[in-house]
Protein backbone atom coordinates (compact mmCIF):
# COMPACT_ATOMS: atom_id res chain seq x y z
CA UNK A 1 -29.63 -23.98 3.48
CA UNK A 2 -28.47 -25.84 6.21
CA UNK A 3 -27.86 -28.77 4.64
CA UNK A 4 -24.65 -27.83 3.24
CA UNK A 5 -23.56 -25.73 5.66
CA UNK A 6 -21.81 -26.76 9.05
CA UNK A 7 -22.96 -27.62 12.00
CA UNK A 8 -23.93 -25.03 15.18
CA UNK A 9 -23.87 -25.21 18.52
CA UNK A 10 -27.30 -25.70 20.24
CA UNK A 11 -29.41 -22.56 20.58
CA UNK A 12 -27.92 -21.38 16.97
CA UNK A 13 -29.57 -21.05 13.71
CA UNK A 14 -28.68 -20.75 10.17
CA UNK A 15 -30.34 -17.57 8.84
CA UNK A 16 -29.93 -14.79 5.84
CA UNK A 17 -28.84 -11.05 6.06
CA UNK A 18 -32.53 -10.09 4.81
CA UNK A 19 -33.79 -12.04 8.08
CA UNK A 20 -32.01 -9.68 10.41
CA UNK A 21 -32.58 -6.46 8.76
CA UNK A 22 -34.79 -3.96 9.97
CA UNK A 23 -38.72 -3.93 9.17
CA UNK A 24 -38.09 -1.38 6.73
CA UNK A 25 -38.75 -2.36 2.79
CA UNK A 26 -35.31 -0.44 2.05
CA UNK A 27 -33.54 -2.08 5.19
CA UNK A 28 -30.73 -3.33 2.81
CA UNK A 29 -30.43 -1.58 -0.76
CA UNK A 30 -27.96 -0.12 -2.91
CA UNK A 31 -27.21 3.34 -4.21
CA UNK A 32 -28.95 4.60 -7.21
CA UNK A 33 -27.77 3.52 -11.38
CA UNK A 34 -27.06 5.83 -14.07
CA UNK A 35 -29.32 8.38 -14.67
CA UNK A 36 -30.95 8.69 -11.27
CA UNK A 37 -27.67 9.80 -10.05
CA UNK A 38 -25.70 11.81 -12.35
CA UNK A 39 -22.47 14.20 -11.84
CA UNK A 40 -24.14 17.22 -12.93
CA UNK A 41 -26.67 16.53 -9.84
CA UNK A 42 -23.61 16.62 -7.40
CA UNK A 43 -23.37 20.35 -6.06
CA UNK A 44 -21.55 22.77 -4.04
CA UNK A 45 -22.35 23.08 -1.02
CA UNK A 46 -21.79 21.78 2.32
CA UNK A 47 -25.71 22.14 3.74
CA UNK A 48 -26.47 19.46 0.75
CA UNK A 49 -27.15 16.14 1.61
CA UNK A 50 -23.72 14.01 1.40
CA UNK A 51 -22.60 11.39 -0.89
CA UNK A 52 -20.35 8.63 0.59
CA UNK A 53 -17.82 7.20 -1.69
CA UNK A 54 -16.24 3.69 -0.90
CA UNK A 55 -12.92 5.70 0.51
CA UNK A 56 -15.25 6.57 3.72
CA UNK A 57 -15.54 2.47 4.86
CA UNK A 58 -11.54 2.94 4.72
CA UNK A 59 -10.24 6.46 5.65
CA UNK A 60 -13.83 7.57 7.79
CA UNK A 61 -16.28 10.22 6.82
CA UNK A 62 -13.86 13.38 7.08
CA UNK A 63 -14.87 16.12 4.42
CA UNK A 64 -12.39 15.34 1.86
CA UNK A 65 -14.14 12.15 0.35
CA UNK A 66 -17.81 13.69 0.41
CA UNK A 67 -19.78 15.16 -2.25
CA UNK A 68 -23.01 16.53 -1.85
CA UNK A 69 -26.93 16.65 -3.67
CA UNK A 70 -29.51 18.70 -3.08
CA UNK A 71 -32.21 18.01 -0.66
CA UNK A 72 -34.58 17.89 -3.17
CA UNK A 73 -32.79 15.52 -5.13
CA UNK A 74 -32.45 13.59 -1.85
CA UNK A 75 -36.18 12.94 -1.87
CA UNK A 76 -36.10 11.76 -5.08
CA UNK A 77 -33.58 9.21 -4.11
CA UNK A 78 -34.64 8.41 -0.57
CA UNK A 79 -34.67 4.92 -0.94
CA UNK A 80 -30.75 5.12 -0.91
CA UNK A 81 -30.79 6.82 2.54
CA UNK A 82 -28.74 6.35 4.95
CA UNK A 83 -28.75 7.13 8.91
CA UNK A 84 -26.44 7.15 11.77
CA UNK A 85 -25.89 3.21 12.93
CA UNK A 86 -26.04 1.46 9.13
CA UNK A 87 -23.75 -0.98 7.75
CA UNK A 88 -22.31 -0.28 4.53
CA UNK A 89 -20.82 -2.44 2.37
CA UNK A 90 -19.08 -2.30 -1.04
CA UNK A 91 -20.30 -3.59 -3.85
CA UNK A 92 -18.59 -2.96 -7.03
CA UNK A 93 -14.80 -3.24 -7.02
CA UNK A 94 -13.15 -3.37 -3.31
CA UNK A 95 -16.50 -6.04 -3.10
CA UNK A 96 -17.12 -6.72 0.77
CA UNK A 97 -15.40 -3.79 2.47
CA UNK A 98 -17.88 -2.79 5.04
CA UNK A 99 -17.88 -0.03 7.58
CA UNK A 100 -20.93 1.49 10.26
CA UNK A 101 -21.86 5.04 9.32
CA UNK A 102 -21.62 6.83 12.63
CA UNK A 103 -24.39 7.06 15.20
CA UNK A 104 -24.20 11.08 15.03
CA UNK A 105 -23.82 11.61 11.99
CA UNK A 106 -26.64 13.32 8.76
CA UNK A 107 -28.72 11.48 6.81
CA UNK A 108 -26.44 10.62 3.89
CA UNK A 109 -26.71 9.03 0.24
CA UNK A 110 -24.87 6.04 -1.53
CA UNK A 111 -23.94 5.97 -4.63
CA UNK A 112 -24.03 2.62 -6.94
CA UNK A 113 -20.91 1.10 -6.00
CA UNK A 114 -21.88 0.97 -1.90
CA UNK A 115 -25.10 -1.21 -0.66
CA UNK A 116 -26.52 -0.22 3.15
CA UNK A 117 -27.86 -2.30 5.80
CA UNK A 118 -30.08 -1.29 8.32
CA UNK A 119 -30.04 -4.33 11.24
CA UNK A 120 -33.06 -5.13 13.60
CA UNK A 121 -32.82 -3.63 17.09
CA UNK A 122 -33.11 -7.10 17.98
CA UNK A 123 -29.75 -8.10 16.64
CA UNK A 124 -26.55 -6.80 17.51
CA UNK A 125 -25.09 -4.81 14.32
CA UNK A 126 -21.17 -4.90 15.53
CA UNK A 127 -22.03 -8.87 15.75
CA UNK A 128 -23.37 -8.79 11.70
CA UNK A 129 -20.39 -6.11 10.95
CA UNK A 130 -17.42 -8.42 12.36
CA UNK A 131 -19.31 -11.11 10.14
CA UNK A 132 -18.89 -9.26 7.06
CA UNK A 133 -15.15 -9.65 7.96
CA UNK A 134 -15.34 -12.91 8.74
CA UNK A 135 -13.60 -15.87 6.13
CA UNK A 136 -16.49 -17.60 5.88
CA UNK A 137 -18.63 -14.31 4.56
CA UNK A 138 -15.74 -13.67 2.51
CA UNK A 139 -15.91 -17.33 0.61
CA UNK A 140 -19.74 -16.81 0.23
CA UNK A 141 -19.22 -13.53 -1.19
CA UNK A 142 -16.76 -14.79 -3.66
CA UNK A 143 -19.47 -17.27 -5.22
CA UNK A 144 -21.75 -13.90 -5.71
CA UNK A 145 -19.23 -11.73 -7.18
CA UNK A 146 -18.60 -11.85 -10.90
CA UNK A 147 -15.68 -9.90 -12.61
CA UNK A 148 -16.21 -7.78 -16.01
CA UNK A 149 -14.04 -4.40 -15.58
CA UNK A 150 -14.11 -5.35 -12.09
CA UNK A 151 -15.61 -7.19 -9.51
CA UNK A 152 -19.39 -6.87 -8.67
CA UNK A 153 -21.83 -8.58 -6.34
CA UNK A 154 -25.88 -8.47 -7.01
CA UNK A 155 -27.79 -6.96 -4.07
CA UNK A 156 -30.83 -9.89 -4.38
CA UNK A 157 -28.23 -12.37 -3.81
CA UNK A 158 -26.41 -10.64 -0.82
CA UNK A 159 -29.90 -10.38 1.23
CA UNK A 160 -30.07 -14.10 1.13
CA UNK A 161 -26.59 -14.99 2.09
CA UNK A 162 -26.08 -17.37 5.03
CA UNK A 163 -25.27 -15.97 8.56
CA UNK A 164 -24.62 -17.77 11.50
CA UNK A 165 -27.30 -16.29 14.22
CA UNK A 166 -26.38 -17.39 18.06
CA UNK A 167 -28.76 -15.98 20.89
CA UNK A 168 -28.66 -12.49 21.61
CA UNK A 169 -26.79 -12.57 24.82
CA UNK A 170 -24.10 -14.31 23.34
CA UNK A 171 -23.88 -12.06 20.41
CA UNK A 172 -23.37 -9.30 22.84
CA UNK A 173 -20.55 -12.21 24.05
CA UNK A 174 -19.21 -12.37 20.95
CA UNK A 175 -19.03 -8.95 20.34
CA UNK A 176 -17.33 -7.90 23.33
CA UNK A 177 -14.83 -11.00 22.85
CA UNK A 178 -13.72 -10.04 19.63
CA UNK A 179 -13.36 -6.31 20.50
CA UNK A 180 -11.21 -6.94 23.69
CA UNK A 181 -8.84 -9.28 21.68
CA UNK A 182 -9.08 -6.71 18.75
CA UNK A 183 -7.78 -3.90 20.57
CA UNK A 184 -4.97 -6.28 21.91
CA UNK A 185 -4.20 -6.85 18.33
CA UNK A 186 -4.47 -3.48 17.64
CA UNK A 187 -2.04 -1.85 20.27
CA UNK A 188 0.40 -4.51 19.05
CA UNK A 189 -0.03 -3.59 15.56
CA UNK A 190 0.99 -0.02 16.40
CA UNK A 191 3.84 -1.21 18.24
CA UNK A 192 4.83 -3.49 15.39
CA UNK A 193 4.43 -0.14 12.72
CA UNK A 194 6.62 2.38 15.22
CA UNK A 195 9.36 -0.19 15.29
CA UNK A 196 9.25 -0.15 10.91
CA UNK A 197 9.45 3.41 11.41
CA UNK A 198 11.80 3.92 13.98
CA UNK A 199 14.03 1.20 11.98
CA UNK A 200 13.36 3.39 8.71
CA UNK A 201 15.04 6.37 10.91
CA UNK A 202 17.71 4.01 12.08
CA UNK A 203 18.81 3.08 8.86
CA UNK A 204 19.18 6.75 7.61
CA UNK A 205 21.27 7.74 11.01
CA UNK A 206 23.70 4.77 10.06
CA UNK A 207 24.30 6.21 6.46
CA UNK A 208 24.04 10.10 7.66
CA UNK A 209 26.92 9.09 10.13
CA UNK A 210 29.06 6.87 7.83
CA UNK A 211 29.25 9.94 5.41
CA UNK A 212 30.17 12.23 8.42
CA UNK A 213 33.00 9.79 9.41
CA UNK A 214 31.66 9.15 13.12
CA UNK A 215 31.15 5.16 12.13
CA UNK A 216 34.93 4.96 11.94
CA UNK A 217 35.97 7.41 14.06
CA UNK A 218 37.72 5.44 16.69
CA UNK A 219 39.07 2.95 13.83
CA UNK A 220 40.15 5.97 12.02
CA UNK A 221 42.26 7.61 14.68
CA UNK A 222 43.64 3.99 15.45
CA UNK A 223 44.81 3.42 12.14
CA UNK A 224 46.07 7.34 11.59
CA UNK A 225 49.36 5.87 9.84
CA UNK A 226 47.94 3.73 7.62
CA UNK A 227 46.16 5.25 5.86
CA UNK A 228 46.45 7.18 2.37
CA UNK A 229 44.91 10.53 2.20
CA UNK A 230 42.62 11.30 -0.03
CA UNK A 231 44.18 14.00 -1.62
CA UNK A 232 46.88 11.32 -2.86
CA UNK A 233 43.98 9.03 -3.90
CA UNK A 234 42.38 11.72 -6.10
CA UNK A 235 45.71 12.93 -7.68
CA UNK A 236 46.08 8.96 -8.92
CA UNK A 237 42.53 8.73 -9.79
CA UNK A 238 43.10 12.07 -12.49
CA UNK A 239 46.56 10.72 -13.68
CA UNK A 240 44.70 7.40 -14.65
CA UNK A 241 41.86 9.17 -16.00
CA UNK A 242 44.26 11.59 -18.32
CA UNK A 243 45.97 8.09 -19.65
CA UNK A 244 42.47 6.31 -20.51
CA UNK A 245 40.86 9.59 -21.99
CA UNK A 246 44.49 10.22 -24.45
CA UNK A 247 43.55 13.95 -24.36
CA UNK A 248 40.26 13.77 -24.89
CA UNK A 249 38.80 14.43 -20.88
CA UNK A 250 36.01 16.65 -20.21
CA UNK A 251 37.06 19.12 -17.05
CA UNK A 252 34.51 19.06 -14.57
CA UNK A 253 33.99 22.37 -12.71
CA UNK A 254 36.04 23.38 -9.98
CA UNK A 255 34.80 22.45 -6.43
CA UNK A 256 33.78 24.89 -3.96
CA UNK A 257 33.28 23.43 -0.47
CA UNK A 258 32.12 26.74 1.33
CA UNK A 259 29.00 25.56 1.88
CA UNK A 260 29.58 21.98 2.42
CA UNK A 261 30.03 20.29 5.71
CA UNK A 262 33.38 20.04 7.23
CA UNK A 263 35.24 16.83 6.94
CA UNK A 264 37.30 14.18 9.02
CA UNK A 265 40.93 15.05 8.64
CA UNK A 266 42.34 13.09 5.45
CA UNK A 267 38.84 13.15 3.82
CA UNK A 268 38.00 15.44 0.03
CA UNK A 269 35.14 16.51 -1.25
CA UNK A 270 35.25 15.58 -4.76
CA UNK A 271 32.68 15.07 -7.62
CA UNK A 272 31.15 11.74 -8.31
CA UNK A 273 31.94 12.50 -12.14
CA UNK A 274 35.22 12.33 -11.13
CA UNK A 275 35.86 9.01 -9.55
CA UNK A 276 33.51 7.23 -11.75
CA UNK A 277 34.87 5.99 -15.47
CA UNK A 278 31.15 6.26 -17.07
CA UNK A 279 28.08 7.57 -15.91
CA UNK A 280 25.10 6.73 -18.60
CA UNK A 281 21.50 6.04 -18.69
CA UNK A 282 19.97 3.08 -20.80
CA UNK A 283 18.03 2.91 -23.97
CA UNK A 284 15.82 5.95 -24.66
CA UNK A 285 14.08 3.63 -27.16
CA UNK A 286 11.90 0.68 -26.14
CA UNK A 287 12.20 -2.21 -27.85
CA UNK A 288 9.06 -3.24 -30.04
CA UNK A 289 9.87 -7.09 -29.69
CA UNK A 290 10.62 -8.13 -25.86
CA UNK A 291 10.55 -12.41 -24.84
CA UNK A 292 9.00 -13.54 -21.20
CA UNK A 293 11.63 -16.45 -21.21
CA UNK A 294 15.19 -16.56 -21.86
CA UNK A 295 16.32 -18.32 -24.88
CA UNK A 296 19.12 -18.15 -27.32
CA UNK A 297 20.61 -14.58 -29.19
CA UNK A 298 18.39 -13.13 -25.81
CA UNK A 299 19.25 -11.27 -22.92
CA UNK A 300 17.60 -9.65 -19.73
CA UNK A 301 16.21 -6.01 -20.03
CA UNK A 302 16.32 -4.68 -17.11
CA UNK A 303 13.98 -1.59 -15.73
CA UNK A 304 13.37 0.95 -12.83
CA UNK A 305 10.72 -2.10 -11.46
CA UNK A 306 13.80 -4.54 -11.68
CA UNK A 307 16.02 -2.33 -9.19
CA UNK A 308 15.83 -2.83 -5.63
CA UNK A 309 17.95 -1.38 -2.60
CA UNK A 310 19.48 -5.18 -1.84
CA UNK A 311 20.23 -6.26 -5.58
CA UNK A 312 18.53 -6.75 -9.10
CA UNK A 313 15.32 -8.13 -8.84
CA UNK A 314 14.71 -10.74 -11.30
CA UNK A 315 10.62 -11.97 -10.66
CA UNK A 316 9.36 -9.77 -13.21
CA UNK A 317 11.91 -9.63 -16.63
CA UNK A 318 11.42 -9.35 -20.12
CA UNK A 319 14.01 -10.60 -22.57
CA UNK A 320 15.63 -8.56 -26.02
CA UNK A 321 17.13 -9.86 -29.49
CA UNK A 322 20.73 -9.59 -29.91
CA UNK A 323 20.83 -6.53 -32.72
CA UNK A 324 18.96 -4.46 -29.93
CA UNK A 325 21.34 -5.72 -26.84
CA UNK A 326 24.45 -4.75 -28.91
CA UNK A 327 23.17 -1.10 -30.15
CA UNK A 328 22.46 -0.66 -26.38
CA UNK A 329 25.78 -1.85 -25.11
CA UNK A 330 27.87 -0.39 -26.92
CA UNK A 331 27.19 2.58 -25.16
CA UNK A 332 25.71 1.62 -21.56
CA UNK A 333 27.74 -1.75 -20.66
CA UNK A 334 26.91 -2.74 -17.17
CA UNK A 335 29.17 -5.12 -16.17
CA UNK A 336 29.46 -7.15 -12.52
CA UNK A 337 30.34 -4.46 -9.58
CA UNK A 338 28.82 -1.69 -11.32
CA UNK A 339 26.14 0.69 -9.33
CA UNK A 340 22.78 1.13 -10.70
CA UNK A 341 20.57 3.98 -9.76
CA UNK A 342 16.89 4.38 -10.63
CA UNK A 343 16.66 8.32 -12.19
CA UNK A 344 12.95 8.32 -13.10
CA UNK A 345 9.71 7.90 -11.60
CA UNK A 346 8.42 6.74 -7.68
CA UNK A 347 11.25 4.93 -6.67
CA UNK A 348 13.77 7.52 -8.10
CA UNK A 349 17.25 7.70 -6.29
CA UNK A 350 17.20 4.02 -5.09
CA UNK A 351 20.72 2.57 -6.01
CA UNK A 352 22.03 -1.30 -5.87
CA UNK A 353 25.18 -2.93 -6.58
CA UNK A 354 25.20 -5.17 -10.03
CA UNK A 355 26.30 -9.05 -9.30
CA UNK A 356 25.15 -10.76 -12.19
CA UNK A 357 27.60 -11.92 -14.20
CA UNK A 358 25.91 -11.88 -17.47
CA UNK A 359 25.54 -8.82 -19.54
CA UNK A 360 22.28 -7.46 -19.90
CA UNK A 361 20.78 -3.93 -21.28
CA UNK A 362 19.17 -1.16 -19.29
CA UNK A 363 16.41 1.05 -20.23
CA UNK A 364 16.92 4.88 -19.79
CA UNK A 365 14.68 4.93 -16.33
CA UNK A 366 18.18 3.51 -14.67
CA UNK A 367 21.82 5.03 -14.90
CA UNK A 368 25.11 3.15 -14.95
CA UNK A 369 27.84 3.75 -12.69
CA UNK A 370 31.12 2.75 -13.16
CA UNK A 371 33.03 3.16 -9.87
CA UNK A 372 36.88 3.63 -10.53
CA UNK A 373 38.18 0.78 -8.77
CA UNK A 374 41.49 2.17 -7.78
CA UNK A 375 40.07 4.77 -5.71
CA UNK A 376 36.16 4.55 -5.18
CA UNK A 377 34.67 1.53 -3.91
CA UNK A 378 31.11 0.24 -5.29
CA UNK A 379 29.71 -0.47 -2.12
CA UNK A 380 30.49 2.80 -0.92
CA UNK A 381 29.30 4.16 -3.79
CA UNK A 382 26.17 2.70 -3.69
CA UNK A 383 25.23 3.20 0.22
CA UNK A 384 26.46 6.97 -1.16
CA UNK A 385 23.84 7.11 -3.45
CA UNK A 386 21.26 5.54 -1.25
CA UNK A 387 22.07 8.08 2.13
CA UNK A 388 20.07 11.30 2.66
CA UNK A 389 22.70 13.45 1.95
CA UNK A 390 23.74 11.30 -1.29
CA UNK A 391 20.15 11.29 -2.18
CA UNK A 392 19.62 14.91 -1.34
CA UNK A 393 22.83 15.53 -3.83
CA UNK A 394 21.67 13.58 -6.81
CA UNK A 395 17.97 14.35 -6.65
CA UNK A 396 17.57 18.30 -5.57
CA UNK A 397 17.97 19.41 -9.07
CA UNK A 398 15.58 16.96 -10.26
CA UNK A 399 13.25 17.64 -13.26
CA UNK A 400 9.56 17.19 -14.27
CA UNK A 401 6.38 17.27 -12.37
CA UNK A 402 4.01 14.23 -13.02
CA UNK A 403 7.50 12.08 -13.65
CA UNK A 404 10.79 12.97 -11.80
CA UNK A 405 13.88 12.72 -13.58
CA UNK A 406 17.50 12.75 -12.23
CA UNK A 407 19.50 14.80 -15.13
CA UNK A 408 22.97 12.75 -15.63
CA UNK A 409 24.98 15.89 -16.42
CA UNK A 410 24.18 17.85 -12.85
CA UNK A 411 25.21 13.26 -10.51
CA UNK A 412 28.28 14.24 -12.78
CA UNK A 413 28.95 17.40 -11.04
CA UNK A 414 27.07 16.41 -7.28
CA UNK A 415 29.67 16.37 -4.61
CA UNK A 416 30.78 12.92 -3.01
CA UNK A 417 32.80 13.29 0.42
CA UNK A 418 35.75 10.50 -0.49
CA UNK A 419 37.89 8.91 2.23
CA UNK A 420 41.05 6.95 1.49
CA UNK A 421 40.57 3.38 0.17
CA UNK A 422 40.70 1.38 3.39
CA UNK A 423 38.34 3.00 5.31
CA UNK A 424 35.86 3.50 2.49
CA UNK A 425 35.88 -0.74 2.75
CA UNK A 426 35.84 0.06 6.64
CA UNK A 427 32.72 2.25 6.47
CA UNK A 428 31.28 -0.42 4.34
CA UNK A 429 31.19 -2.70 6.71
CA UNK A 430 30.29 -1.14 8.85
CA UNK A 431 26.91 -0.09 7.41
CA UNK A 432 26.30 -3.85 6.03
CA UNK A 433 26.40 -4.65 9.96
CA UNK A 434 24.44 -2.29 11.10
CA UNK A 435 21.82 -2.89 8.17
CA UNK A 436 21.55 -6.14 8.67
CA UNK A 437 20.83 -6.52 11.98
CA UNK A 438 18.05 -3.63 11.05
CA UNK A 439 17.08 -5.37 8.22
CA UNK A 440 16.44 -9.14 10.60
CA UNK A 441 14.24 -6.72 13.05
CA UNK A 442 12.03 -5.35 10.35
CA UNK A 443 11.71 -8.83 8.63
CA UNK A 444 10.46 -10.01 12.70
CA UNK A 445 8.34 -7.21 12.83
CA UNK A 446 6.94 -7.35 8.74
CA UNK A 447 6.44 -11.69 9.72
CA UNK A 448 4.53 -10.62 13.20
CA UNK A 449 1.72 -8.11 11.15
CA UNK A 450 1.28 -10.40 9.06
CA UNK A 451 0.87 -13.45 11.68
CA UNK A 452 -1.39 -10.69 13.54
CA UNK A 453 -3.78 -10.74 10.27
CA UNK A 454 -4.12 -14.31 10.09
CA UNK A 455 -4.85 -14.34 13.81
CA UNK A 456 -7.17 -11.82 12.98
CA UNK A 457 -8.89 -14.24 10.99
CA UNK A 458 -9.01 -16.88 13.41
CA UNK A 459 -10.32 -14.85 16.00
CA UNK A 460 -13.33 -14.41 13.47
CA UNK A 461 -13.60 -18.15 12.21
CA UNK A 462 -13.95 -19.05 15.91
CA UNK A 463 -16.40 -16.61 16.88
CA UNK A 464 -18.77 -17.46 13.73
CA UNK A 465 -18.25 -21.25 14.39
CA UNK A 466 -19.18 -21.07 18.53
CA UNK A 467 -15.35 -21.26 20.05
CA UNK A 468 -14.89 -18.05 20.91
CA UNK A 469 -17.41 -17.65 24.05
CA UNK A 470 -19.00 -20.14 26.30
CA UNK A 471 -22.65 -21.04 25.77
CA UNK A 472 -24.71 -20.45 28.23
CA UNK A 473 -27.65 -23.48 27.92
CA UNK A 474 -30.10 -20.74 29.56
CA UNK A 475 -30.06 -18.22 26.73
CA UNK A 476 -32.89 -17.59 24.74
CA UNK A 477 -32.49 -20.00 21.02
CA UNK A 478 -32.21 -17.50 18.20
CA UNK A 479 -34.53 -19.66 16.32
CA UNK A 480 -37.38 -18.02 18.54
CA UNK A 481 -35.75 -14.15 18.38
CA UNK A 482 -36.21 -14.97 14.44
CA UNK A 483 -39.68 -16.17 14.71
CA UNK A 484 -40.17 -12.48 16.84
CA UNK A 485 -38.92 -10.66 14.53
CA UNK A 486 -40.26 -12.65 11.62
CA UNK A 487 -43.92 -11.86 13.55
CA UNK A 488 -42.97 -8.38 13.77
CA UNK A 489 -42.54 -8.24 10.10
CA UNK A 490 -45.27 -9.59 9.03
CA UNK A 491 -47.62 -7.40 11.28
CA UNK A 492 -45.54 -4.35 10.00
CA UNK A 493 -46.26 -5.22 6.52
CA UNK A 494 -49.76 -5.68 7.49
CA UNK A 495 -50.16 -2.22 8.68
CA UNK A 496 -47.95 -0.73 5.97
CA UNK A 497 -50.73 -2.48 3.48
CA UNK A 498 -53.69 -0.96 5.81
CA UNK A 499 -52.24 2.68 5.43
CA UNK A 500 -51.83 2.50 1.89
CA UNK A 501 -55.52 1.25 1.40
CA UNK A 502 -56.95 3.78 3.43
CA UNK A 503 -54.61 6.38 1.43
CA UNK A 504 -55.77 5.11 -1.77
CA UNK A 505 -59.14 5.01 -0.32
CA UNK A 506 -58.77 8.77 0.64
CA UNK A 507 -57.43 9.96 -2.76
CA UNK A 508 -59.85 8.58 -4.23
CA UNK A 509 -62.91 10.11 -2.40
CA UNK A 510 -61.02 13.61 -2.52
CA UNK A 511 -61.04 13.00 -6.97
CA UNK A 512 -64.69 12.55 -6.66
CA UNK A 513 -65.35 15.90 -4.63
């Protein structure tokens, strides 16, 4: 083994994980396969014996992830035990996720997917837990695991993967080491996570208050004679609508404000069918041929995935045939300018502002907005859209239950508080400024959890190679705590092999009475 592994510091040893685990033949097994444990065994009641599930090495042992057995099915599967103090460790798919089942808690069961541990008193267990989380286990772990459906490790070939063993008084070194800088890491973490939130809360104020008017308050009453009202704005926006439609407009309902908010003097509350020229969904039909790569007679097809709050997304894009572009277009022509809003699914409500300059088609999952540019402008529109009370307006009549779906007809009619033309491009502004300064802090906070992994993982890489904690020359080597335990072992086995003779032995004279 050691030969192509690195080099220790003195008084360390290269050793295996079946080395250090307890005197016990099921010191380090996994949960029972197929029929030993099936799902009409699981029962219930609370007073059964538990079954852990690979959610508990995550989210803790709280109720919610447990299902129980019997207790007499529990002897049948004792082997898969486990008791306050293990180290469990997943096996099948989220392979090396590892977690210590608590000191007070029942006996328990795994199931297939989860292997335990049980370590020698002799050995520190939060010193062979932080190695489980350590790089190097993680590479060696990677050269056990093979992938079918998903990824799998062999429990034969865990027991006899390499672990770095120092003496025992520096594990307990280690140990306390990497726990003081851990919880260092930790509080800054939680720092780090309250800033993302309190930003997330930051952002929303900015947009609640642009749509309230108090972002250009002062700027409002300073430029009080400058500025058209509303009312004018909307009168112009019907007369041009009238000459586009030649006759043919659809009368939206007539607005009643009684139990919307008040607004700023010079301000309407209008309806966004109204100041937009076209509201309309993509294709309802997929396209049976789609292209990974552009290439001529093709153009981008663009999806809910594709739309993000800061633009269109273009990492992930599939390509259509002319014929299909043009039967889409025709009636759903997003053009350069033009808002896009998700309508169905997770990230429903989530608007952006088109800037490519190509055309391209949209599938149904987003909606086209077409801004009239003489007296709504698309920014506006968009950080609209994307405020709680423009998100509240567009998606409180939403239908469906597994899917949500924005219904086109009812953004038509949803109210949109409408400023005149200046300060619309004034409140605009004014968001952009605040929301980018936001959006600079929560990149510095996102880049500082992610440097606090990686330091993480060189707090770990140092502790497993010696550099974490000074060696003390007087410490017991952990080649001779091995040969103890190795001692121990073997006289355990011994009298393990003793008892069953003399059991045997006893059976056999009781079948011959």
């Amino acid at each position: 083994m050691e030969d192509r592994l690195s080099k220790l510091p003195k008084g360390w040893v290269w050793t295996t994980f079946e080395r250090v685990a307890s005197n016990d033949k099921n010191a380090i097994v996994d949960g029972p396969f197929g029929s030993n444990l099936k799902l009409s065994d699981y029962i219930d009641d609370e007073n059964g014996v538990p079954v852990l599930t690979t959610k508990n090495l995550e989210y803790g042992y709280g109720k919610q992830f447990v299902r129980y057995i019997s207790k007499d099915k529990f002897q049948e599967l004792k082997r898969s035990e486990v008791k306050g103090g293990d180290i469990l460790v997943a096996k099948i798919g989220s392979c090396g996720k590892v977690s210590i089942y608590p000191e007070n808690f029942r006996s328990a069961m795994i199931p297939a997917n989860l292997l335990k541990m049980t370590v020698h008193s002799e050995i520190k267990k939060l010193y062979i837990f932080h190695f489980i989380n350590s790089p190097f286990f993680k590479n060696e772990l990677e050269n056990i695991t093979t992938a079918t459906a998903q990824p799998a490790f062999n429990v034969t070939k865990f027991r006899k993967l390499p672990i770095p063993l120092p003496p025992l008084p520096e594990q307990h070194r280690i140990v306390a080491k990497i726990e003081e800088l851990f919880t260092r890491l930790d509080a800054g973490v939680e720092a780090l996570k309250k800033i993302k939130v309190q930003l997330k809360r930051y952002r929303q104020a900015v947009l609640k208050y642009a749509f309230e008017g108090k972002l250009t308050q002062e700027w409002r009453e300073a430029h009080k004679g400058e500025l058209e009202p509303a009312s004018v704005l909307l009168k112009r926006i019907k007369e041009q609508r009238k000459k586009e439609a030649k006759g043919k407009l659809k009368e939206l309902p007539p607005i009643d404000t009684s139990e919307l908010p008040e607004l700023p003097e010079g301000w309407e509350w209008t309806r966004i069918g109204l100041v937009c020229s076209k509201i309309q969904d993509g294709s309802h039909f997929s396209p049976k041929i789609q292209f990974d790569a552009p290439g001529d007679g093709r153009y981008l097809y663009i999806t809910a995935k594709n739309i993000k709050g800061n633009g269109i997304e273009l990492s992930e894009v599939t390509y259509i045939d002319s014929s299909f572009h043009r039967a889409i277009y025709s009636r759903c022509n997003p053009e350069k300018g033009d808002v896009l809003l998700i309508k169905d699914g997770v990230k429903t409500g989530i608007a952006t502002v088109n800037t490519l300059e190509d055309e391209f088609s949209l599938l149904s999952s987003v909606a086209l907005f077409k801004p009239n540019r003489v007296g709504l402008q698309h920014y506006y529109l968009k950080h609209f859209l994307n405020s709680p009370v423009g998100f509240k307006m567009t998606t409180e009549k939403m239908t469906g239950t597994a899917i949500k779906r924005i219904i086109l007809e009812k953004v038509r009619s949803a109210y949109i508080p409408l400023p005149s033309f200046l300060e619309q491009q004034k409140i605009v502004e004014e968001i952009e400024s605040r929301l980018s300064i936001a959006d600079n802090m929560g990149k510095v906070a996102e880049q500082s959890l992610k440097q606090s992994d990686r330091l993480r993982q060189s707090i770990l890489k140092w502790a497993f190679e010696g550099r974490l904690v000074p060696q003390d020359p007087t410490d017991e080597p952990a080649g001779r705590l091995l040969e103890r335990i190795k001692e121990e072992k073997v006289k355990s086995e011994a009298e393990n092999e003793k008892q069953k003779k003399h059991k045997n032995k006893k059976s056999k004279q009781m079948e011959l009475i």
